[in-house]
N, C-alpha and C. Protein backbone atom coordinates (compact mmCIF):
# COMPACT_ATOMS: atom_id res chain seq x y z
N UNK A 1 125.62 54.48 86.54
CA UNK A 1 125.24 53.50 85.57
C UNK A 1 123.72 53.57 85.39
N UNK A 2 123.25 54.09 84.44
CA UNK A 2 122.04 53.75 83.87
C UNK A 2 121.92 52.21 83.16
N UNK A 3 120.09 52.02 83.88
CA UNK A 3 119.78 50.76 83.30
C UNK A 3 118.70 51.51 82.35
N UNK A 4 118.69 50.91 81.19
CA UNK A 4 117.37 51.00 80.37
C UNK A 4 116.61 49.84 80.25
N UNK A 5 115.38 49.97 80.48
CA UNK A 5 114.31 48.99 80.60
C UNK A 5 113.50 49.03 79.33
N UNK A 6 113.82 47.44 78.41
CA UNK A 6 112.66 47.52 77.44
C UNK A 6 111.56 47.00 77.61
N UNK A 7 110.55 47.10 77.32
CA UNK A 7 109.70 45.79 77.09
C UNK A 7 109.60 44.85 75.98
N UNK A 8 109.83 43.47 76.18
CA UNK A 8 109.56 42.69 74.69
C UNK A 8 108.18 42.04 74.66
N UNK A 9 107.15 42.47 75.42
CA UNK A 9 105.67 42.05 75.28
C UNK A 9 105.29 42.61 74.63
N UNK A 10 104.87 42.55 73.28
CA UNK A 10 103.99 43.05 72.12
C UNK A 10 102.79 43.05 72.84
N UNK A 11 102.28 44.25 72.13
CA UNK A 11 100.64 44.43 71.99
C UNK A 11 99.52 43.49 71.76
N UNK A 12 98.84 42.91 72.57
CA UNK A 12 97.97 42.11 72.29
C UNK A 12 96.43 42.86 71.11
N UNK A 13 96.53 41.81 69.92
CA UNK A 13 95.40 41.96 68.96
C UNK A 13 94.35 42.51 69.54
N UNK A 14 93.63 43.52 68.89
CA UNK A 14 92.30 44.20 69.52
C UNK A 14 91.20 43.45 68.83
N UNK A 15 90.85 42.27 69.35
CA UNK A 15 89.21 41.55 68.81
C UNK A 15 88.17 42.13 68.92
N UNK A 16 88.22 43.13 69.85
CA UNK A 16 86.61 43.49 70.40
C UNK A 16 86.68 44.46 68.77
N UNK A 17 87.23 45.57 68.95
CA UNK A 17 86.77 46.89 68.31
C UNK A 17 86.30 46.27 66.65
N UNK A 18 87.36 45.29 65.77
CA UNK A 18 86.32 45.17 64.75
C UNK A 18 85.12 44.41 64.85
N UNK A 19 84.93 44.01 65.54
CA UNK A 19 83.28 43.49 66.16
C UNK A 19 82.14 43.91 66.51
N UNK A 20 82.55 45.39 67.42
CA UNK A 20 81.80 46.50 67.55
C UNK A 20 81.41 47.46 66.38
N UNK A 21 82.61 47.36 65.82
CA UNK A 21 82.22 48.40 64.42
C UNK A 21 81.29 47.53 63.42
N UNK A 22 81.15 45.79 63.27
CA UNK A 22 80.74 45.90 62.10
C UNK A 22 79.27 45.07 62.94
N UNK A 23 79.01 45.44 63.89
CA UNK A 23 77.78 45.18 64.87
C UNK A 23 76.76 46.72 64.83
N UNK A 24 77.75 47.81 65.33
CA UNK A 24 77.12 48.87 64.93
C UNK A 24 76.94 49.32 63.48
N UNK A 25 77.78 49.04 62.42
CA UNK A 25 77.26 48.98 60.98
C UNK A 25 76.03 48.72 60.89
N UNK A 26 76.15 46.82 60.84
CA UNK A 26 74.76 46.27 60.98
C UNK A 26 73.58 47.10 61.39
N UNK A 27 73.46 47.37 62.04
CA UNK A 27 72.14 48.64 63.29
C UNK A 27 71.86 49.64 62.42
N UNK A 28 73.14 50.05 62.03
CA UNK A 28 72.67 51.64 61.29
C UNK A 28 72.35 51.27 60.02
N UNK A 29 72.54 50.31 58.94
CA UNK A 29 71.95 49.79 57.87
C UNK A 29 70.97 49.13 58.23
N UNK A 30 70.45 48.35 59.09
CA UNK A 30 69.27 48.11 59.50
C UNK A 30 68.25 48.86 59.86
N UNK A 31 68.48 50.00 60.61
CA UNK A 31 67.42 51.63 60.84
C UNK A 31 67.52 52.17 59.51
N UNK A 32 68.68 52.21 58.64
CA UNK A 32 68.37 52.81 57.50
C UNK A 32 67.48 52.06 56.37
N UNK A 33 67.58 50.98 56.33
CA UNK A 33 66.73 50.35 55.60
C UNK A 33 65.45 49.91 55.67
N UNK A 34 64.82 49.97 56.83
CA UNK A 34 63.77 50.03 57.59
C UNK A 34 63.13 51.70 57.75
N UNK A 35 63.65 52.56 57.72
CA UNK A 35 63.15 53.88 58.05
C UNK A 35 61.58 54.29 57.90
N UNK A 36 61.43 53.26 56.83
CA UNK A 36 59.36 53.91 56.60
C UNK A 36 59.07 52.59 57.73
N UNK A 37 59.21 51.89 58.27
CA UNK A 37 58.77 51.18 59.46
C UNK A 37 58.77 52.26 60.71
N UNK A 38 59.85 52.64 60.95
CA UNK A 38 60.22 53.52 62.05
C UNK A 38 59.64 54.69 62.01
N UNK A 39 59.22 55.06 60.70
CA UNK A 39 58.28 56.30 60.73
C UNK A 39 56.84 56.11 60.78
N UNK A 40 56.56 55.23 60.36
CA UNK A 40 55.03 54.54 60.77
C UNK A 40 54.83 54.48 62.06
N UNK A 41 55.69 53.76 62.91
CA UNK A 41 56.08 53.20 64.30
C UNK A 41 56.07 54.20 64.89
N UNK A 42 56.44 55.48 65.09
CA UNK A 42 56.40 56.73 65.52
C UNK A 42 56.00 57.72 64.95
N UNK A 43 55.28 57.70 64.20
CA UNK A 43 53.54 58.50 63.75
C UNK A 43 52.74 57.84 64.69
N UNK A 44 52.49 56.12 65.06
CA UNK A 44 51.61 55.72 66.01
C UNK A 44 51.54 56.32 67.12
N UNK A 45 52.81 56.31 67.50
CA UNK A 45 53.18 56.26 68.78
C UNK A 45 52.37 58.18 69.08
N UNK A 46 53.06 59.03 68.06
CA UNK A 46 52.65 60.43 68.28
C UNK A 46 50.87 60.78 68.25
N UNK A 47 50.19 59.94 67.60
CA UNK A 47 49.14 60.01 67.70
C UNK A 47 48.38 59.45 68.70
N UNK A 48 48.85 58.40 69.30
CA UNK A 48 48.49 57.35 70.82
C UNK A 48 48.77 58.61 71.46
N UNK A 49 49.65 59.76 71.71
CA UNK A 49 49.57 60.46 72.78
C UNK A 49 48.92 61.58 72.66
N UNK A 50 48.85 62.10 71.51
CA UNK A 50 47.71 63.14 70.54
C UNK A 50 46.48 62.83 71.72
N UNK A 51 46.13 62.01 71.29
CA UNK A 51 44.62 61.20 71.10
C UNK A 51 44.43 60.99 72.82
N UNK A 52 45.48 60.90 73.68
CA UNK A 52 45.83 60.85 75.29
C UNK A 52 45.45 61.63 75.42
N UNK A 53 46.57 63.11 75.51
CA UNK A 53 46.03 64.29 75.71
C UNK A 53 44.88 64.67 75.61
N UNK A 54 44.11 64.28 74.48
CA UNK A 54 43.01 65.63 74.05
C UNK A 54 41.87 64.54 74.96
N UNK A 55 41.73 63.18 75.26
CA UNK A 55 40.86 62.80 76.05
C UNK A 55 41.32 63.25 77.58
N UNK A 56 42.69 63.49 78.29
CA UNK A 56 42.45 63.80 79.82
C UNK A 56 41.86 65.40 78.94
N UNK A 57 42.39 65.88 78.32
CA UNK A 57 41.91 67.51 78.14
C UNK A 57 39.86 67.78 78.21
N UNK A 58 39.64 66.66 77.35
CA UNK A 58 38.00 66.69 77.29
C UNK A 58 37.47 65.94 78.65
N UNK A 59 38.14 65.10 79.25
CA UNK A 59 38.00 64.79 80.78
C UNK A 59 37.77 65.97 81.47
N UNK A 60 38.97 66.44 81.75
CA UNK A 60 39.16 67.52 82.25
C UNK A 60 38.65 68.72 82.45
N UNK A 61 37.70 68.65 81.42
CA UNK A 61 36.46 69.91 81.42
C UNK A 61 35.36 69.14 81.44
N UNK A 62 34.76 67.79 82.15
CA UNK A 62 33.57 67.57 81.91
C UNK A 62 33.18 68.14 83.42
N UNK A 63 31.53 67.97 83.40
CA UNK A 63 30.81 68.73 84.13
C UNK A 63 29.84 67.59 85.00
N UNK A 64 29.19 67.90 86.08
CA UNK A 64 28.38 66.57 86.69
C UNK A 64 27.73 66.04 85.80
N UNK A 65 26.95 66.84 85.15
CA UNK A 65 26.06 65.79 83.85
C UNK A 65 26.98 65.20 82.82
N UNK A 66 28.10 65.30 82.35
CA UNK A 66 29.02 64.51 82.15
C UNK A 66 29.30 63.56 82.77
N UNK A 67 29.76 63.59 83.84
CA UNK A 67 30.34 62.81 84.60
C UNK A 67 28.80 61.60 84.92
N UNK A 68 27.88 62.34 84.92
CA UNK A 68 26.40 61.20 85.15
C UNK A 68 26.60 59.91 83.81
N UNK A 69 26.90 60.38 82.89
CA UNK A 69 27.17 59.56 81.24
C UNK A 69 28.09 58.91 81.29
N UNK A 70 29.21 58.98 82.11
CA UNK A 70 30.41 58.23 81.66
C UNK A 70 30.41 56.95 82.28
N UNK A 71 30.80 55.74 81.81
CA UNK A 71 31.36 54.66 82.17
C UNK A 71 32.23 54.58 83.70
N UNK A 72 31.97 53.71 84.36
CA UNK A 72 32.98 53.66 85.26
C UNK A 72 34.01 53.50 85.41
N UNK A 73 34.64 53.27 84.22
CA UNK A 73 36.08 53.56 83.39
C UNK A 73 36.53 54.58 83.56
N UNK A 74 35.65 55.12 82.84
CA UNK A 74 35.76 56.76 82.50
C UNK A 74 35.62 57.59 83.51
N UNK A 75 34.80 57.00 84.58
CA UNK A 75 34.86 58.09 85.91
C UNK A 75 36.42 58.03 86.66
N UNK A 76 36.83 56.86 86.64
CA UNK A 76 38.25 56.69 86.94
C UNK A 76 39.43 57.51 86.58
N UNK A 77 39.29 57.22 85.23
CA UNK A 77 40.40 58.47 84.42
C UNK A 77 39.65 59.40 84.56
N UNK A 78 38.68 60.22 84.60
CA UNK A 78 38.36 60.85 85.53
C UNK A 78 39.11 61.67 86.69
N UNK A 79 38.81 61.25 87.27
CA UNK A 79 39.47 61.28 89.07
C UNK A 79 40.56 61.50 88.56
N UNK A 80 41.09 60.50 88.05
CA UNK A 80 42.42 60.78 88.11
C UNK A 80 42.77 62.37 87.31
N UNK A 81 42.59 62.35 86.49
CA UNK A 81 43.06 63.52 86.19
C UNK A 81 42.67 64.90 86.68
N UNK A 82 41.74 65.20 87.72
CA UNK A 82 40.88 65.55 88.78
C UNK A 82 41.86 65.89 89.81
N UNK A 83 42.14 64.53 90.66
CA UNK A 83 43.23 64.86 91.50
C UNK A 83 44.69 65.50 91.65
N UNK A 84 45.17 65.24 90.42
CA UNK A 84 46.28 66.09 90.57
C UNK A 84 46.26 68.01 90.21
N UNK A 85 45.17 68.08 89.58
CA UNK A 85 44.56 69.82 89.62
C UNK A 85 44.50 70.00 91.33
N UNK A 86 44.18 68.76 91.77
CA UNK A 86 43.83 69.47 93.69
C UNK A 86 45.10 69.36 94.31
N UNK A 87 46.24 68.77 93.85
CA UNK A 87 47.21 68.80 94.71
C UNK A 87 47.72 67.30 95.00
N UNK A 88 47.41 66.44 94.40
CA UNK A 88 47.76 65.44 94.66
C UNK A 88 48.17 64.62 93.83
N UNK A 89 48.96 63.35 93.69
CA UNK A 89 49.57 62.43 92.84
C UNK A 89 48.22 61.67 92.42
N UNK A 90 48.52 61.25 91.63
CA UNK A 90 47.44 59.73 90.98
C UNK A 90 47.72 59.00 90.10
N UNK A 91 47.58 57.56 91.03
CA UNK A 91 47.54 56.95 89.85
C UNK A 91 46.60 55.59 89.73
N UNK A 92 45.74 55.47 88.64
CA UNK A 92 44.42 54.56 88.75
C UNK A 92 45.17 53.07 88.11
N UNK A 93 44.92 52.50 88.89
CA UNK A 93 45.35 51.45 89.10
C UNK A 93 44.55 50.49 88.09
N UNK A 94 45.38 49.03 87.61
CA UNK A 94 44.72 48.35 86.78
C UNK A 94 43.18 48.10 87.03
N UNK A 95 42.03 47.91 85.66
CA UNK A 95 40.83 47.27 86.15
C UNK A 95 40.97 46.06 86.53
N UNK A 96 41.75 45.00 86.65
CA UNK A 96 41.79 43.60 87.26
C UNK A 96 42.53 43.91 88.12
N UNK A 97 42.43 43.19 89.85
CA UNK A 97 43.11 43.11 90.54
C UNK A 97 43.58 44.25 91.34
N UNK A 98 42.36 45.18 91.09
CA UNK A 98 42.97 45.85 92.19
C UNK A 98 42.79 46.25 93.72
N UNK A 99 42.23 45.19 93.88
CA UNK A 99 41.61 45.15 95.25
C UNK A 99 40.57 46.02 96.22
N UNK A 100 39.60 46.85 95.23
CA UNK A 100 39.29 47.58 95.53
C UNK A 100 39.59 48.96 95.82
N UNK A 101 40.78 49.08 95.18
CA UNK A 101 41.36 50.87 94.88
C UNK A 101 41.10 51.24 93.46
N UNK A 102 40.27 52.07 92.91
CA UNK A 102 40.21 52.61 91.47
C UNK A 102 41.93 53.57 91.37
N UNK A 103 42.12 54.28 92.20
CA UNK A 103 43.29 55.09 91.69
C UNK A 103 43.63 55.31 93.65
N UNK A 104 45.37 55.30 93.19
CA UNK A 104 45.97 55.51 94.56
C UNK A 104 46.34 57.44 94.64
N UNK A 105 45.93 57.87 95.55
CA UNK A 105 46.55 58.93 95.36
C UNK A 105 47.30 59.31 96.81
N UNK A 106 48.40 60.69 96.37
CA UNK A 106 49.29 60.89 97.44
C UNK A 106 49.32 62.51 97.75
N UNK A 107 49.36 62.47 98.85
CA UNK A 107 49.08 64.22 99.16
C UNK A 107 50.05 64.29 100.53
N UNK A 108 50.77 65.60 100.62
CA UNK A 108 51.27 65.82 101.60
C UNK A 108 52.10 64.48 102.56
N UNK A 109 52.59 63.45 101.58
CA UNK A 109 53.24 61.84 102.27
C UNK A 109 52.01 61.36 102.51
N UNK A 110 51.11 61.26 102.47
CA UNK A 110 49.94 60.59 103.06
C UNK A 110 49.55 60.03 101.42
N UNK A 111 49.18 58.67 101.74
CA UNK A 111 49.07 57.49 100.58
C UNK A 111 47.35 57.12 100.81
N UNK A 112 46.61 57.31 99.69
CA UNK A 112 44.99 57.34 99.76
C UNK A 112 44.72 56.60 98.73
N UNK A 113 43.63 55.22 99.62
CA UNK A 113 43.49 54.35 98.07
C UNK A 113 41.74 54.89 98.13
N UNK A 114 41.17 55.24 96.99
CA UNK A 114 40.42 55.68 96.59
C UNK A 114 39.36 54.69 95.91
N UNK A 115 38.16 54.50 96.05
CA UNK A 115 37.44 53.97 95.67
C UNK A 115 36.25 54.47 94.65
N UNK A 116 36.13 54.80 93.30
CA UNK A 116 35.18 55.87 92.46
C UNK A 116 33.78 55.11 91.90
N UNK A 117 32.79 55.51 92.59
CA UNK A 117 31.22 55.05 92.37
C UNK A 117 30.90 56.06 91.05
N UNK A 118 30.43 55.88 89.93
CA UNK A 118 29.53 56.36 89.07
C UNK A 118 28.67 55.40 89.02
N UNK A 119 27.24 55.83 89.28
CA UNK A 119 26.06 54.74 89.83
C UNK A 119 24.66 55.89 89.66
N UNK A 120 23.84 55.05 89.56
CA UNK A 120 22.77 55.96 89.16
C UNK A 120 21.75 55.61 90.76
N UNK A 121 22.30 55.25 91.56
CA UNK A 121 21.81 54.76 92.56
C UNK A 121 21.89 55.16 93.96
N UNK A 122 22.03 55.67 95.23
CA UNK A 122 22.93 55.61 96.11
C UNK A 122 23.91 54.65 96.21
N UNK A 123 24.77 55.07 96.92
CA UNK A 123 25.93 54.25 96.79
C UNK A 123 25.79 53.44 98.62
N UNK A 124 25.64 51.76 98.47
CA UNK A 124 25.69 51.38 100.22
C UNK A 124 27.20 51.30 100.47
N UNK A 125 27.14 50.14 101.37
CA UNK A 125 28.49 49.52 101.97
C UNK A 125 29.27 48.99 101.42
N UNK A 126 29.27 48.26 100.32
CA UNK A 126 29.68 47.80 99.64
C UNK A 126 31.44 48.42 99.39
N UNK A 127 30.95 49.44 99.31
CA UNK A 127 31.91 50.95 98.25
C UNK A 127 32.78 50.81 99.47
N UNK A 128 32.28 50.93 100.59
CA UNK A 128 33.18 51.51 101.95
C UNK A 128 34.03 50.07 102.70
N UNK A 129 33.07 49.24 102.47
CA UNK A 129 34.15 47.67 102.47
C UNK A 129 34.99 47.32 101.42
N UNK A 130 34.57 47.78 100.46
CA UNK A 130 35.88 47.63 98.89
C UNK A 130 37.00 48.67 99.40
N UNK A 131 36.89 49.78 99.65
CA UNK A 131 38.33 50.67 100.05
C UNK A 131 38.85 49.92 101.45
N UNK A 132 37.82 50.20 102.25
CA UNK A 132 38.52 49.57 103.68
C UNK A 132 39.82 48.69 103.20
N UNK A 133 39.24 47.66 102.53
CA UNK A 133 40.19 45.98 102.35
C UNK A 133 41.22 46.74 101.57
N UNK A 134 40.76 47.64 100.23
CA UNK A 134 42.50 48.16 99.69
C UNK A 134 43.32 49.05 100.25
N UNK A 135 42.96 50.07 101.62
CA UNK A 135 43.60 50.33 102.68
C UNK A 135 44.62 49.64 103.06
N UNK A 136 44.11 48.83 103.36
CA UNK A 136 44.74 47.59 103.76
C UNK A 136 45.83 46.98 103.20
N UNK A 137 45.58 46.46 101.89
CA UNK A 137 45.88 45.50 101.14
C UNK A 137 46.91 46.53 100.11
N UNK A 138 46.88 47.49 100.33
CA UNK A 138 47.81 48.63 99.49
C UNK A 138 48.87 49.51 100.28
N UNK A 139 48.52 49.23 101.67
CA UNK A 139 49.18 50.03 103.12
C UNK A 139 49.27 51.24 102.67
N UNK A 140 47.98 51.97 102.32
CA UNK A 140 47.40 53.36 102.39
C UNK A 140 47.50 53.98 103.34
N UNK A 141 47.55 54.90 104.41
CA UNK A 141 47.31 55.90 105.66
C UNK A 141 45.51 56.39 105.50
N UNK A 142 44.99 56.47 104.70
CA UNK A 142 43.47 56.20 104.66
C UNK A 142 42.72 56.16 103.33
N UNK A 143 41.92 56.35 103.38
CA UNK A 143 40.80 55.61 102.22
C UNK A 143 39.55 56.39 102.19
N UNK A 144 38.97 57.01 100.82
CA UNK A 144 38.15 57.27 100.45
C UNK A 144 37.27 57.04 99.23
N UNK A 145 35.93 57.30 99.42
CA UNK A 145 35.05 56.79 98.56
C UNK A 145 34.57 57.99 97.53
N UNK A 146 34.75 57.99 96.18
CA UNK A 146 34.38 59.56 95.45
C UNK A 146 33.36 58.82 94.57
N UNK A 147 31.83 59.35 94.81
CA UNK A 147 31.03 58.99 93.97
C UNK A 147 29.69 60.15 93.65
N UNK A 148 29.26 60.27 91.83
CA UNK A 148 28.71 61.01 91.77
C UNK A 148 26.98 60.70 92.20
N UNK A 149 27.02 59.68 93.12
CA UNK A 149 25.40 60.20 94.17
C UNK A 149 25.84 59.83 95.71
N UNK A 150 24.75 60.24 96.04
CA UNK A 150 24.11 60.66 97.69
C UNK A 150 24.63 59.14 98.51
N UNK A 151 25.24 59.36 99.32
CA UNK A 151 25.51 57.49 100.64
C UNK A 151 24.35 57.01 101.22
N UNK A 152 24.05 56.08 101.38
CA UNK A 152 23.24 55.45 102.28
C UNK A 152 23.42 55.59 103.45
N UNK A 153 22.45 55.96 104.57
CA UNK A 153 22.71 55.91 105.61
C UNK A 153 23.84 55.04 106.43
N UNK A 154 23.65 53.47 105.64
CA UNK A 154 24.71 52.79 106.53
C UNK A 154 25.58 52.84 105.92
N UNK A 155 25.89 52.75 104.91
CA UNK A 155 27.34 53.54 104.60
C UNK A 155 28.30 54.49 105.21
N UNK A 156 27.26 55.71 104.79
CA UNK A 156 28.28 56.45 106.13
C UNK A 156 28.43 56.15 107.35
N UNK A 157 27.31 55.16 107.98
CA UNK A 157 28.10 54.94 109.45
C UNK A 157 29.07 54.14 109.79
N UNK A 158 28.75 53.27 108.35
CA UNK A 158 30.26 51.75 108.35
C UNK A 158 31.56 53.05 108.07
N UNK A 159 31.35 53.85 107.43
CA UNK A 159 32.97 55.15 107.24
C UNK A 159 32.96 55.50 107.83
N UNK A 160 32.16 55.98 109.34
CA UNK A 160 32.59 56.95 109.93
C UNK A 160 33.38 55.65 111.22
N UNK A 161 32.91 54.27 111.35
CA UNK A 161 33.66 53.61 112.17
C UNK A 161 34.74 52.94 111.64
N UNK A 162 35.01 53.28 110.62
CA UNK A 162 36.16 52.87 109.94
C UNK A 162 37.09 53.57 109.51
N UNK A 163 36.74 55.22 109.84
CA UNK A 163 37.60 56.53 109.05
C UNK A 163 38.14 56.44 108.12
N UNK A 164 36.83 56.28 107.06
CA UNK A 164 37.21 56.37 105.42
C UNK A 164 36.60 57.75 105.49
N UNK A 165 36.75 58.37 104.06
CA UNK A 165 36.45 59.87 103.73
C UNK A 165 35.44 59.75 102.64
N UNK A 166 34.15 60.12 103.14
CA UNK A 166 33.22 60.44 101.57
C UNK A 166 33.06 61.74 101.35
N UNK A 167 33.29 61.17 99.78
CA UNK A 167 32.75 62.60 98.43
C UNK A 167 31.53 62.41 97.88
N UNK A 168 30.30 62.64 98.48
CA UNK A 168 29.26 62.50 97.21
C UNK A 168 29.12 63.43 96.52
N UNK A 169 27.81 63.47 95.69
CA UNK A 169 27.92 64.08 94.53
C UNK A 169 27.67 65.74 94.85
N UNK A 170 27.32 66.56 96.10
CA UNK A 170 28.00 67.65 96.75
C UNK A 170 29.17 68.57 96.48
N UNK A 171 30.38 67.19 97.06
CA UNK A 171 31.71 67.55 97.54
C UNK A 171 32.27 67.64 96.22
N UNK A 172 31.94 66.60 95.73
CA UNK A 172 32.68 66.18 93.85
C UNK A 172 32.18 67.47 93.15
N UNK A 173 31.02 67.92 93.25
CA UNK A 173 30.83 69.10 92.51
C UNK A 173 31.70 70.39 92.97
N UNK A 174 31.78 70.23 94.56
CA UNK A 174 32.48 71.12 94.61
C UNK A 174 34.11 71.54 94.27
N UNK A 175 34.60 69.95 94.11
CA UNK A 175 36.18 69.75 94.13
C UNK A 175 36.20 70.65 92.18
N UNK A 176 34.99 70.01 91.52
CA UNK A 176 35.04 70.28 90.40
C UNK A 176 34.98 71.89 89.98
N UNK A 177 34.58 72.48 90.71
CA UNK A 177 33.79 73.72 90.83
C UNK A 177 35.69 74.94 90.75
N UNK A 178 35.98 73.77 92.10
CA UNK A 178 37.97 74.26 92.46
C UNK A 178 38.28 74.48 91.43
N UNK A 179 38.49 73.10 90.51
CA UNK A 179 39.38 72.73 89.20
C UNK A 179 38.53 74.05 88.26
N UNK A 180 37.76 73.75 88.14
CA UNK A 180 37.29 75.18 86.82
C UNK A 180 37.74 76.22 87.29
N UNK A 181 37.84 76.98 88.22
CA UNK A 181 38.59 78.15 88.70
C UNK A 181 40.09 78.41 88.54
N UNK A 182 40.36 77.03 88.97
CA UNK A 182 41.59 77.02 88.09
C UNK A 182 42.25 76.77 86.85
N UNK A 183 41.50 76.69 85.88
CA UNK A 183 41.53 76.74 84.63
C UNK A 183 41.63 77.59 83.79
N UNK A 184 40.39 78.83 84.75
CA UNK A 184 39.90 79.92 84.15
C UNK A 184 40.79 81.14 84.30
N UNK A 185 42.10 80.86 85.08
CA UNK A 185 42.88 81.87 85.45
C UNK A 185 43.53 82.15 84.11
């Protein structure tokens, strides 16, 4: 004896799908009718990164007497784009709030909050107590100071009891000296 099994539960109404279709309608007549917005909107956008590029690019080839002219802004992005030609991550951190790190960088797992002097001056303690605290305050593995002049005596001795790392304007020429070599390949 065969049993045959029907079902008498009808199909429940599909609400979603015409909802979705006339939701995605909406969208695509909305991008279509808008299109010179969206092309404006992304002409900006392509030129904001135009205009990116070709400043790390003109960064990127400046020279110490460059680097003597620039803003301390600008020495920042700078660095940054500096450091990763040497091997390392970067990234320069907001101008408000950053506790004394211009740009964090990362090399080999090791996390470096960086502190960047452009100063027409020697650079004192100041520089080497601003990284110390974002060491700290960023849980870095250590901390250095990159600036294009000469340390003050007590400077370097507050870094050397604190094992921060200085770059004066020497070392920076020389890191720079790296990066052009490698450019030129």
């Amino acid at each position: 004896m065969n049993i045959v099994v029907t079902s008498t539960a009808s199909k429940s109404p599909n609400f979603v799908g015409p909802a979705v279709k006339d939701v995605a309608h909406g969208m695509l007549s909305s991008v279509l009718t808008f299109w010179p917005v969206w092309l404006v909107v992304g002409l900006v956008l392509l030129g904001r990164f135009v205009f990116t590029l070709t400043r790390l690019r003109r960064l990127s080839q400046s020279g110490i007497r460059d680097v003597d002219r620039m803003s301390g802004r600008e020495f920042e992005s700078y660095l940054g784009s500096l450091f990763p030609r040497l091997g390392y991550s970067a990234h320069v951190t907001p101008h408000q709030g950053d506790y004394g790190a211009d740009l964090l960088v990362t090399k080999d797992g090791k996390r470096i909050a960086v502190q960047a002097k452009r100063w027409k001056r020697p650079i004192g303690v100041s520089a080497v107590q601003q990284v110390v605290a974002a060491r700290g305050y960023h849980g870095c593995d250590s901390a250095l100071v990159v600036a294009n002049r000469a340390f003050t005596q007590a400077a370097r001795g507050l870094a050397r009891a604190n094992g921060v790392e200085l770059w004066d304007r020497d070392v920076l020429i020389s890191k720079m000296i790296v990066v052009r070599g490698q450019i030129r390949r």
